[in-house]
C-alpha atoms as a PDB file:
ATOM      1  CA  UNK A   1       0.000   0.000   0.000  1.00  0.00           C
ATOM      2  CA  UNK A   2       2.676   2.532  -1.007  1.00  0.00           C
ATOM      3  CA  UNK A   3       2.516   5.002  -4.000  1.00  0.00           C
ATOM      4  CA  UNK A   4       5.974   6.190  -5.931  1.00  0.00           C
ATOM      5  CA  UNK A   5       5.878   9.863  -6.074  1.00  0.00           C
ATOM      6  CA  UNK A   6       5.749  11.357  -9.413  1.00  0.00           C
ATOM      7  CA  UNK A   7       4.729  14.474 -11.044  1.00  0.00           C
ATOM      8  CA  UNK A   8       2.061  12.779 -12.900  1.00  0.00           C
ATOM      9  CA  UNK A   9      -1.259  14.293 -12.560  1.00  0.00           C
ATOM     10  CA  UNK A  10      -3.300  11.192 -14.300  1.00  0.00           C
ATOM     11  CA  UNK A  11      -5.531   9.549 -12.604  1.00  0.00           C
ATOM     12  CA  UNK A  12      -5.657   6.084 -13.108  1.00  0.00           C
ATOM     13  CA  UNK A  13      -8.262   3.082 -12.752  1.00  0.00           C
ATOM     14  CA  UNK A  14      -6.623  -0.331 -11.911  1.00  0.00           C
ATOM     15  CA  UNK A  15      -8.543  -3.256 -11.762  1.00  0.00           C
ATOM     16  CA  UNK A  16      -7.901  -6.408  -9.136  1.00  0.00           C
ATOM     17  CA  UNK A  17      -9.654 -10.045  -9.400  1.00  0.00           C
ATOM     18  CA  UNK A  18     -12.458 -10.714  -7.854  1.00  0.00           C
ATOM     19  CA  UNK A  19     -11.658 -12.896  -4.486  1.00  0.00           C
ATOM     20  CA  UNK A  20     -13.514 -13.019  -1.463  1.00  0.00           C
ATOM     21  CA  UNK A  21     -11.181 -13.499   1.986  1.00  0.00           C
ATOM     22  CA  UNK A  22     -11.724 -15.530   5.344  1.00  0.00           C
ATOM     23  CA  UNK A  23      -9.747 -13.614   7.780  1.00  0.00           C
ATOM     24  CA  UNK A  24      -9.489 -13.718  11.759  1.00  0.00           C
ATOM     25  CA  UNK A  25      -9.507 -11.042  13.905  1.00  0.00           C
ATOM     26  CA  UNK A  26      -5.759 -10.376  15.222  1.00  0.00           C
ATOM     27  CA  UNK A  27      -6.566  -7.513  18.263  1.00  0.00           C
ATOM     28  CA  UNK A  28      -8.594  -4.410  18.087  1.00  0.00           C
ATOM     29  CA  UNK A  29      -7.760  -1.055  19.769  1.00  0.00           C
ATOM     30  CA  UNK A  30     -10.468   1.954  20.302  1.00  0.00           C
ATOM     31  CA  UNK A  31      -9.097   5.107  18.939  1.00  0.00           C
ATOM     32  CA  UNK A  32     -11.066   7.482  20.602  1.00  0.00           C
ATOM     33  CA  UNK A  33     -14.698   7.190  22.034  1.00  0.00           C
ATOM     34  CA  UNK A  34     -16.266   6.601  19.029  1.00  0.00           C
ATOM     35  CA  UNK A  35     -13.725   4.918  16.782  1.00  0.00           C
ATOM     36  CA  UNK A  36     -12.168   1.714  16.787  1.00  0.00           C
ATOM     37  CA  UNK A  37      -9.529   0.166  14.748  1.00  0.00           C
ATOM     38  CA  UNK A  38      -9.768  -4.029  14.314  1.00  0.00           C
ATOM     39  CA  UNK A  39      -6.707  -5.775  12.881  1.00  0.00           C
ATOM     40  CA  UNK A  40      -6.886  -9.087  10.599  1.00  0.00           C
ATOM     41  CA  UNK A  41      -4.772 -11.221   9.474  1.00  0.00           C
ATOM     42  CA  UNK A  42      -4.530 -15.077   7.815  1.00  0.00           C
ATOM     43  CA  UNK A  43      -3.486 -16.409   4.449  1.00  0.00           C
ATOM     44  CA  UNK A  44      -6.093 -15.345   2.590  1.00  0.00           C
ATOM     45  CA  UNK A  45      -4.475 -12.052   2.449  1.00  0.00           C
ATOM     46  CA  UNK A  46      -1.362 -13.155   1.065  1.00  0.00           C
ATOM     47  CA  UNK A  47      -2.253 -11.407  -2.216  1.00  0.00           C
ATOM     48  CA  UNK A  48      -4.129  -8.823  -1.003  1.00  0.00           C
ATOM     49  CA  UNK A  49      -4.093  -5.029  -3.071  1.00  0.00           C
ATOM     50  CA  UNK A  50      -5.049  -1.623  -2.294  1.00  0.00           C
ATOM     51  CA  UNK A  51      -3.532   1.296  -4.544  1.00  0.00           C
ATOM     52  CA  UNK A  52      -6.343   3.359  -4.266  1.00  0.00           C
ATOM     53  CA  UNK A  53      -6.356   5.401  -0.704  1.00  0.00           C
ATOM     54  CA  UNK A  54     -10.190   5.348  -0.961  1.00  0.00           C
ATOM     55  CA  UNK A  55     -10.262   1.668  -1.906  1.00  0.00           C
ATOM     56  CA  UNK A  56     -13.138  -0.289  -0.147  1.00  0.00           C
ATOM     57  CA  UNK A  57     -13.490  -3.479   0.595  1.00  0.00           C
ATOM     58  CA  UNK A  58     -16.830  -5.884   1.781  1.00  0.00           C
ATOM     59  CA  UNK A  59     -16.859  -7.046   4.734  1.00  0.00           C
ATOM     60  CA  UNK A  60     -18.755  -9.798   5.463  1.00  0.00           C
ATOM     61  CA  UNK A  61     -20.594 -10.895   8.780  1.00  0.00           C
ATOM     62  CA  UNK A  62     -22.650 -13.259  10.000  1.00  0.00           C
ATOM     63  CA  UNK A  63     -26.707 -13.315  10.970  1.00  0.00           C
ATOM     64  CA  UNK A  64     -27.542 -12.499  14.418  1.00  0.00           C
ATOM     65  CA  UNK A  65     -27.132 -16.018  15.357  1.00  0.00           C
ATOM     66  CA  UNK A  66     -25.666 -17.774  12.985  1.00  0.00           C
ATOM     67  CA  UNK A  67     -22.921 -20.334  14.411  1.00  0.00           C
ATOM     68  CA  UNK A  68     -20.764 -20.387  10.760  1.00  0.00           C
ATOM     69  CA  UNK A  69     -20.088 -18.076   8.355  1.00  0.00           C
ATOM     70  CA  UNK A  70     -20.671 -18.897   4.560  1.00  0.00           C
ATOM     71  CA  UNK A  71     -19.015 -16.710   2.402  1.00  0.00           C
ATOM     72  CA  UNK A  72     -19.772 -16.285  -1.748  1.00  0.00           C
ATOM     73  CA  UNK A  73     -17.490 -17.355  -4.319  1.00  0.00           C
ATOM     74  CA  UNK A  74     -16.388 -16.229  -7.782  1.00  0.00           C
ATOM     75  CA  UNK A  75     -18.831 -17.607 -10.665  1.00  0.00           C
ATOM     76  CA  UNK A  76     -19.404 -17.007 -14.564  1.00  0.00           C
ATOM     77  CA  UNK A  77     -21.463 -14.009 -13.161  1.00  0.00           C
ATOM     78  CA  UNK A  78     -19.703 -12.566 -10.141  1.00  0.00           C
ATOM     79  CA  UNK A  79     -19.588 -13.382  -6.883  1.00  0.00           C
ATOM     80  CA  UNK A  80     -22.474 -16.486  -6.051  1.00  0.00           C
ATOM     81  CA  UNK A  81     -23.374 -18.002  -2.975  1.00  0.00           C
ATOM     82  CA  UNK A  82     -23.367 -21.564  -2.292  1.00  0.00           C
ATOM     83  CA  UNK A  83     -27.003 -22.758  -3.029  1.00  0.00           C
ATOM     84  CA  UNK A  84     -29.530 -22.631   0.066  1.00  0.00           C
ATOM     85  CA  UNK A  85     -27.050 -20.381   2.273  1.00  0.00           C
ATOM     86  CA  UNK A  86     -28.013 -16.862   3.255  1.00  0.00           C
ATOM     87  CA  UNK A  87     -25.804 -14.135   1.902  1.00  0.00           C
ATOM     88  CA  UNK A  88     -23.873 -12.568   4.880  1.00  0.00           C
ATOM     89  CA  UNK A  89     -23.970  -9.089   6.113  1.00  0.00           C
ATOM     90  CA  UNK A  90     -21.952  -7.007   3.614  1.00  0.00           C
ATOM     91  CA  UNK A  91     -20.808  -3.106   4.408  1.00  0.00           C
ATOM     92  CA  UNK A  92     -18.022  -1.352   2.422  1.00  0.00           C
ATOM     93  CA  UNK A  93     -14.854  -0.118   4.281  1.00  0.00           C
ATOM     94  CA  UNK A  94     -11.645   1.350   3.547  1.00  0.00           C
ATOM     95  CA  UNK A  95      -8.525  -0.162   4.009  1.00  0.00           C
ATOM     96  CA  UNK A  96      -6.685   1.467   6.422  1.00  0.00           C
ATOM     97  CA  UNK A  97      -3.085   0.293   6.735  1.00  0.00           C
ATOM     98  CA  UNK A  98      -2.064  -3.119   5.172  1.00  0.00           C
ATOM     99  CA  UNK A  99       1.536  -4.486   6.559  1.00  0.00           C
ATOM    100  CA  UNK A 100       2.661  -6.892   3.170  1.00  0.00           C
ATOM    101  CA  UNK A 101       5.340  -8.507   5.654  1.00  0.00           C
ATOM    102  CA  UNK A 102       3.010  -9.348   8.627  1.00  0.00           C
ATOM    103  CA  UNK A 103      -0.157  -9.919   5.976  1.00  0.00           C
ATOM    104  CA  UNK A 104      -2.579  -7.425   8.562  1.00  0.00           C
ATOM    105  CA  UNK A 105      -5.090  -5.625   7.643  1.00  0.00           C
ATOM    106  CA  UNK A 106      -6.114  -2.197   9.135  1.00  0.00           C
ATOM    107  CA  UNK A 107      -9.891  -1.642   9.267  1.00  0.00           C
ATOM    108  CA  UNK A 108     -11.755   1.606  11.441  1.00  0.00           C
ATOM    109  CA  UNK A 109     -15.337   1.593  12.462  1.00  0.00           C
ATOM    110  CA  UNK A 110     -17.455   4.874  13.655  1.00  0.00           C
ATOM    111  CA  UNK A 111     -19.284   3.370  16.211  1.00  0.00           C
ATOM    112  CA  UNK A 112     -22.161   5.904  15.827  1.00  0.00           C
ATOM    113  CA  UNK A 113     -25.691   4.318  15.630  1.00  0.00           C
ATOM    114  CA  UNK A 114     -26.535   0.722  16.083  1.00  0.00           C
ATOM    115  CA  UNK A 115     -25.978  -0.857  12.293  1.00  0.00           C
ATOM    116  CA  UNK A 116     -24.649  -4.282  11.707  1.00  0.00           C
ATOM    117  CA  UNK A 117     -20.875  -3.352  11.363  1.00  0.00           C
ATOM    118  CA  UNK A 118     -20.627  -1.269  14.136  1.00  0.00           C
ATOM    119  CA  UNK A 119     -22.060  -3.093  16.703  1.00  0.00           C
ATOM    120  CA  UNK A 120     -20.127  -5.993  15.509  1.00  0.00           C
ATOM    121  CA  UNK A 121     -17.153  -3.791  15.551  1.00  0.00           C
ATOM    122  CA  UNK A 122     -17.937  -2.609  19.018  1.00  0.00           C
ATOM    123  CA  UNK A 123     -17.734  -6.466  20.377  1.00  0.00           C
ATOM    124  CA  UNK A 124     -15.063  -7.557  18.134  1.00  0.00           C
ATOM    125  CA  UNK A 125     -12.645  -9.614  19.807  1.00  0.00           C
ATOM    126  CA  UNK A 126      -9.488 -11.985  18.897  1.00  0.00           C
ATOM    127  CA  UNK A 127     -10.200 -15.069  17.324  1.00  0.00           C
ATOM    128  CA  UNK A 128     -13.340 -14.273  15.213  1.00  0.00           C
ATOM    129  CA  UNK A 129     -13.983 -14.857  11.629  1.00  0.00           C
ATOM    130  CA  UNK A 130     -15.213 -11.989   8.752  1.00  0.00           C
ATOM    131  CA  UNK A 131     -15.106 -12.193   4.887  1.00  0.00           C
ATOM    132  CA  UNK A 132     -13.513  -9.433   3.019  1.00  0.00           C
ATOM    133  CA  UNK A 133     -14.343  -9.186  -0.403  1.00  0.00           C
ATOM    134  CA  UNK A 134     -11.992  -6.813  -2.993  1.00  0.00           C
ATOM    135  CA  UNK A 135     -11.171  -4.513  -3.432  1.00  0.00           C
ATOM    136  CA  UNK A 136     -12.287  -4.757  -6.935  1.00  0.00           C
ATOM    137  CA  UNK A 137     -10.290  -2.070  -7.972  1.00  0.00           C
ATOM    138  CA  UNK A 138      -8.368   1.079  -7.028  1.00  0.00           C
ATOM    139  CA  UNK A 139      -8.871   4.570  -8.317  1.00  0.00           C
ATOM    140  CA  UNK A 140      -5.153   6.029  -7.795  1.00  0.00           C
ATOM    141  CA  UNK A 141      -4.798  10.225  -7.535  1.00  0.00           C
ATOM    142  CA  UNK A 142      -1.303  11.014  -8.362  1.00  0.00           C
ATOM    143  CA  UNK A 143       0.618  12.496  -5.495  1.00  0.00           C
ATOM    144  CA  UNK A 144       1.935  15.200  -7.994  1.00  0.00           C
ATOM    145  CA  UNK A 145      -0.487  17.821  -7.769  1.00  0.00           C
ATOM    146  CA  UNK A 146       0.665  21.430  -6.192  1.00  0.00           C
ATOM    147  CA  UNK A 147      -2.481  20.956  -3.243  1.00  0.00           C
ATOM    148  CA  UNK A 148      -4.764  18.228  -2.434  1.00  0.00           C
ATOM    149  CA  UNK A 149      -8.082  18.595  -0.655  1.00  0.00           C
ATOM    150  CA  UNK A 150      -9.000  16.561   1.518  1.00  0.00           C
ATOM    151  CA  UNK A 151     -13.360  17.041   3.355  1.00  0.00           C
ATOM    152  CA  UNK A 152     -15.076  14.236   5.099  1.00  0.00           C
ATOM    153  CA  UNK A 153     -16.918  13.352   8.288  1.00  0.00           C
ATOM    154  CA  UNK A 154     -15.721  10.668  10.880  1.00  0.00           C
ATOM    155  CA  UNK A 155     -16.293   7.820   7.451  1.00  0.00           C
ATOM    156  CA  UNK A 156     -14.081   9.405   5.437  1.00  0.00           C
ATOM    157  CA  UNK A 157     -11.186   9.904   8.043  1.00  0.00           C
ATOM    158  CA  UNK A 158      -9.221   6.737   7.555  1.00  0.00           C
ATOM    159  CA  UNK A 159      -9.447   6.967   3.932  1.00  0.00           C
ATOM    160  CA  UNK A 160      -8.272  10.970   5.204  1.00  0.00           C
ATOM    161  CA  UNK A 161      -5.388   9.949   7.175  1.00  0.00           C
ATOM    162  CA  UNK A 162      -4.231   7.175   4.889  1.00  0.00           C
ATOM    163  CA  UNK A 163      -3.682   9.509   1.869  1.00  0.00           C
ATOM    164  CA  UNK A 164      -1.559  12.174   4.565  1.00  0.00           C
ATOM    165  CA  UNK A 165       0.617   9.244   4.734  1.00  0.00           C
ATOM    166  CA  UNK A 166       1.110   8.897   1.453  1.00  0.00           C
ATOM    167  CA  UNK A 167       1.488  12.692   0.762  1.00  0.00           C
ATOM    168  CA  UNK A 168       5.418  13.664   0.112  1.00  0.00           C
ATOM    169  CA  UNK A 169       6.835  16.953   1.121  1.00  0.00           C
ATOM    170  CA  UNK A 170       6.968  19.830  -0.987  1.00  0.00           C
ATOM    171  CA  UNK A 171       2.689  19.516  -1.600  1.00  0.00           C
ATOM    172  CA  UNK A 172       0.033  21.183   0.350  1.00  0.00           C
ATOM    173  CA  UNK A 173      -2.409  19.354   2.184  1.00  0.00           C
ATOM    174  CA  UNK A 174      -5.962  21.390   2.986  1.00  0.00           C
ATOM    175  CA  UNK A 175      -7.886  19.304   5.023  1.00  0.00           C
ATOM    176  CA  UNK A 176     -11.727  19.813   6.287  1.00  0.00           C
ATOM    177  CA  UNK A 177     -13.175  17.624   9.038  1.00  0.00           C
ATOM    178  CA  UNK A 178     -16.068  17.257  10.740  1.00  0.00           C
ATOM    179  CA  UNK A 179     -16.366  15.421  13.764  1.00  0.00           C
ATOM    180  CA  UNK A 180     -17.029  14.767  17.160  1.00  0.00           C
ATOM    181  CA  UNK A 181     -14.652  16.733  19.349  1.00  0.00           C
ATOM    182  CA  UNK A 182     -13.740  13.670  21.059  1.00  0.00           C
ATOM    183  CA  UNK A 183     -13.133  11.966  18.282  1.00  0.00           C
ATOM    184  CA  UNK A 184     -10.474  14.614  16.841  1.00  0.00           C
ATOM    185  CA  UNK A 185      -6.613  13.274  16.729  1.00  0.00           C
ATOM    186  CA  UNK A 186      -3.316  13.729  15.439  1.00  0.00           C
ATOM    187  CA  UNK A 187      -2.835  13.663  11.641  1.00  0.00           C
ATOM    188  CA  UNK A 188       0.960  12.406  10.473  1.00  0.00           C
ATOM    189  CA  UNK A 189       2.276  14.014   6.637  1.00  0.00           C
ATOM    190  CA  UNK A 190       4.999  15.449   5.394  1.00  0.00           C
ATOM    191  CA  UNK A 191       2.560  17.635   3.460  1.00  0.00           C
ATOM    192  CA  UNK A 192       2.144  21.217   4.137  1.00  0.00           C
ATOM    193  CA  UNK A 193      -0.812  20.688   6.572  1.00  0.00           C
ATOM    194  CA  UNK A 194      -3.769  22.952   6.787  1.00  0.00           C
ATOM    195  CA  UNK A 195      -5.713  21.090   8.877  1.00  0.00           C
ATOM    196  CA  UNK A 196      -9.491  22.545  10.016  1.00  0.00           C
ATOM    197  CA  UNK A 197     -12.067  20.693  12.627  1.00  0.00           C
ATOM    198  CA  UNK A 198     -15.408  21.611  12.337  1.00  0.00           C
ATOM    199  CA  UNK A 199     -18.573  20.554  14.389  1.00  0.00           C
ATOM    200  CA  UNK A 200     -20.164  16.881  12.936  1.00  0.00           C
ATOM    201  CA  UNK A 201     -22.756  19.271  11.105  1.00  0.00           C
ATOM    202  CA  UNK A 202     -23.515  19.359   7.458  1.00  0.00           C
ATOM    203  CA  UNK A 203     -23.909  23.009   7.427  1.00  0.00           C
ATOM    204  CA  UNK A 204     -20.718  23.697   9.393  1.00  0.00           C
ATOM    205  CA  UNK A 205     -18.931  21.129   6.970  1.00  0.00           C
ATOM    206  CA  UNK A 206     -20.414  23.176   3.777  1.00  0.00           C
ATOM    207  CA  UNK A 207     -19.567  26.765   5.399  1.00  0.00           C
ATOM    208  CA  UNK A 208     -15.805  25.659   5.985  1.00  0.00           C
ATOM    209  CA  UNK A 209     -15.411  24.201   2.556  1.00  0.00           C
ATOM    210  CA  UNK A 210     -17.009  28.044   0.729  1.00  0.00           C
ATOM    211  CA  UNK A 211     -14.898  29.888   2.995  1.00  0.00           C
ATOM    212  CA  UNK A 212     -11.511  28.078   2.044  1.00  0.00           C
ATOM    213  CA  UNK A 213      -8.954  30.164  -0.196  1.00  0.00           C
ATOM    214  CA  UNK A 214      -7.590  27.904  -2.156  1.00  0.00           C
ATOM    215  CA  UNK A 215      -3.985  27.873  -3.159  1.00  0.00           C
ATOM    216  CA  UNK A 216      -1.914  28.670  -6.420  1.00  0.00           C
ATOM    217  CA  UNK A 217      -1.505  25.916  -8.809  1.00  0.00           C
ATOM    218  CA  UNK A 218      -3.042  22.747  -9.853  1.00  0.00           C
ATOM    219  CA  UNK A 219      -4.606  20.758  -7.128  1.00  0.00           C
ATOM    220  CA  UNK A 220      -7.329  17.523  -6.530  1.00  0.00           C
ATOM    221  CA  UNK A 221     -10.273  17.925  -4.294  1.00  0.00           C
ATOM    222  CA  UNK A 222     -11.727  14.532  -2.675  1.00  0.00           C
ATOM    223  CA  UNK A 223     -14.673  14.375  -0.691  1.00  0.00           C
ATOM    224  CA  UNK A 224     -16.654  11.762   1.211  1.00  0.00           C
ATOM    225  CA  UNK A 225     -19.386  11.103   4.095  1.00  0.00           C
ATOM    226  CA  UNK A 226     -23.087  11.615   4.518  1.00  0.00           C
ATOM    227  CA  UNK A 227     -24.935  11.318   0.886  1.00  0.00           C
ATOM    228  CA  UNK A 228     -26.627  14.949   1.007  1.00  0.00           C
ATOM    229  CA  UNK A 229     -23.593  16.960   2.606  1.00  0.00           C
ATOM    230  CA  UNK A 230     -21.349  15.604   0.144  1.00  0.00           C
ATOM    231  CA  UNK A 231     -23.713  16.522  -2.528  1.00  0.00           C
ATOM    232  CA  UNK A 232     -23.679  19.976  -1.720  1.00  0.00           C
ATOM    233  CA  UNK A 233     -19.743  19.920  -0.923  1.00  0.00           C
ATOM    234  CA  UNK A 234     -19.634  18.680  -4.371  1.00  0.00           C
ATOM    235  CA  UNK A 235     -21.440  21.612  -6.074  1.00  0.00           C
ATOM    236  CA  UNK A 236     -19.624  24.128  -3.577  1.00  0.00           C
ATOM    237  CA  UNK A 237     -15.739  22.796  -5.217  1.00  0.00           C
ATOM    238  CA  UNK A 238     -17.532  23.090  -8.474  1.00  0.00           C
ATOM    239  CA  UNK A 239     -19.453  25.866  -8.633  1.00  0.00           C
ATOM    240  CA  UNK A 240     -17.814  28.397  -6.282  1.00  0.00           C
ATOM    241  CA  UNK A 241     -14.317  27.111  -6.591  1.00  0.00           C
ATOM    242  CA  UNK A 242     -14.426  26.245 -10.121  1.00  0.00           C
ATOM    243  CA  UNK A 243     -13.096  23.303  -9.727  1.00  0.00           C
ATOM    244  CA  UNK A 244     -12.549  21.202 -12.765  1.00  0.00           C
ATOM    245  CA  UNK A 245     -15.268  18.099 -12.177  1.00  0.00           C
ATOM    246  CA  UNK A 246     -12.232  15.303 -13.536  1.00  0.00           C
ATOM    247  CA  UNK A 247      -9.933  17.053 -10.485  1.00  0.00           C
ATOM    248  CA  UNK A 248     -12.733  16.637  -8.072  1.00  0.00           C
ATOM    249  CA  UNK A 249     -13.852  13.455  -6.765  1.00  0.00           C
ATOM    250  CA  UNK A 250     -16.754  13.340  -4.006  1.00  0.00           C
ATOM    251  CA  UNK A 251     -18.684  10.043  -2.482  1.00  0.00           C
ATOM    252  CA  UNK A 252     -21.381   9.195  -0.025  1.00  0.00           C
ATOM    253  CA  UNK A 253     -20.267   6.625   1.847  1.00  0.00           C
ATOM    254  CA  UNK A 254     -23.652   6.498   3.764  1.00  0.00           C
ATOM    255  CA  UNK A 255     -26.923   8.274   3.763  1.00  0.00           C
ATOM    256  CA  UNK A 256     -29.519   9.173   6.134  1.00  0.00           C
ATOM    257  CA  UNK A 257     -32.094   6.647   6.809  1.00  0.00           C
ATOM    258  CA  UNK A 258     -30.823   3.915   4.724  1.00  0.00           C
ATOM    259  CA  UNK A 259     -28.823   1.105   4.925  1.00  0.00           C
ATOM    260  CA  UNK A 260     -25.574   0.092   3.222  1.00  0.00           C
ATOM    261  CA  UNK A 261     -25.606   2.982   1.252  1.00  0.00           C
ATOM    262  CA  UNK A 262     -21.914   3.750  -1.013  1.00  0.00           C
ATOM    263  CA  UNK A 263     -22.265   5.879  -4.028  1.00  0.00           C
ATOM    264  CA  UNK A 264     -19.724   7.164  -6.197  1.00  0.00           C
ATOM    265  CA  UNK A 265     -21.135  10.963  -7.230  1.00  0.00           C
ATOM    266  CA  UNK A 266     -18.327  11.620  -9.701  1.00  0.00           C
ATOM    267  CA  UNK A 267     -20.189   9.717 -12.261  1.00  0.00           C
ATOM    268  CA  UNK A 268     -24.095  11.340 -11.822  1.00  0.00           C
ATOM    269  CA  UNK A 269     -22.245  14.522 -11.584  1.00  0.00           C
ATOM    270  CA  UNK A 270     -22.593  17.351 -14.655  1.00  0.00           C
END
């Protein structure tokens, strides 16, 4: 999960096999009160990819109880579960931090609200057994551009905090959060950091983002969280910014009232 640092500004889809992944839970550690991160591990991840800093993966739970996990497998039209078993509960994550010599992978839950994930996440302990499936493929920003922006809510900040990591010196790094004070920590880059915390609000979100001066150059905008805020974050980088729509890339990674909701607004987007 490194990048080589270029001066490319090409984005660039790459596409990975479809495999789906029995892993075990190694340890898990709570970040702050309402984040935790759970580490996995096990062969299955031998060959595991993520290029992409806002790669996702599925990951894959069992019933309220169910005593084994049955997990689908690649057929002539995707992924197919074995006839008469119940498809497990799927939610889409980002990959956090994967260590290619100890075969661990990084995962952090928001343990806001009572869905399936978290309140696995919030009992997870050594020993258990998930499916991760993908990531299917990996949308990779170029670390070359003069500025990066970087908006989310407590979703988006592992995705957030992964790309800081990957950012080298010499680029500025603007970076809009909104969260739960509690929930606020320290962000490592050797970016130029500009780093703002703003209440877990979508209107506070939206204000920051219209207020920002944005600096000289070229630069690529990413945004993710709640489906609505991001919409409007989305039209505030490309309306009042005037920011090119193929350097700005915004996602819902949940919405309001539904469940397992990921959307990619990019595409819809004029």
């Amino acid at each position: 999960m490194t990048l080589t640092h270029t001066t490319s500004r090409e984005t660039q889809r790459v596409r990975h096999p479809l495999k789906t992944r029995r892993v075990q839970v190694l340890r898990t550690k709570r970040l702050s009160p309402h984040i935790t991160r759970v580490t996995f591990g096990g062969p299955d991840l031998n060959d595991f990819v993520s290029l992409g800093f806002d790669d996702h993966v599925k990951l894959m739970l069992p019933h309220p109880g169910q005593t084994a996990l049955v997990l689908p497998v690649p057929g002539p039209n995707g992924s197919e579960m074995p006839e008469g078993a119940e498809r497990p509960v799927m939610r889409d994550y980002t990959p956090r931090r994967f260590d290619t010599q100890a075969c661990e992978l990084d995962i952090e839950f928001a343990l806001h609200g009572d869905g399936p994930a978290a309140t696995w996440a919030a009992q997870a302990q050594p020993g258990q057994m998930v499916g991760i499936g993908g990531p299917r493929g990996s949308f990779v920003v170029p670390t070359g551009f003069d500025w990066h922006l970087l908006i989310g809510d407590e979703t988006a900040l592992p995705a957030i905090a992964r790309r800081l990591e990957e950012l080298p010196a010499g680029v500025t790094a603007l970076v809009v959060i909104a969260i739960d004070p509690a929930d606020q920590r320290p962000l490592v880059s050797a970016a130029t950091l500009q780093l703002q915390w703003v209440a877990p609000d979508s209107e506070a979100l939206l204000q920051a983002v219209t207020a920002l001066t944005l600096p000289a150059g070229e630069g690529h905008a990413w945004a993710a969280g709640e489906a609505r805020a991001m919409a409007r974050v989305r039209e505030a980088l490309t309306q009042h910014h005037r920011i090119a729509s193929h350097r700005c890339r915004c996602a819902a990674y949940w919405k309001s009232g539904a469940a397992g909701h990921h959307e990619n607004l990019q595409d819809s987007a004029s």
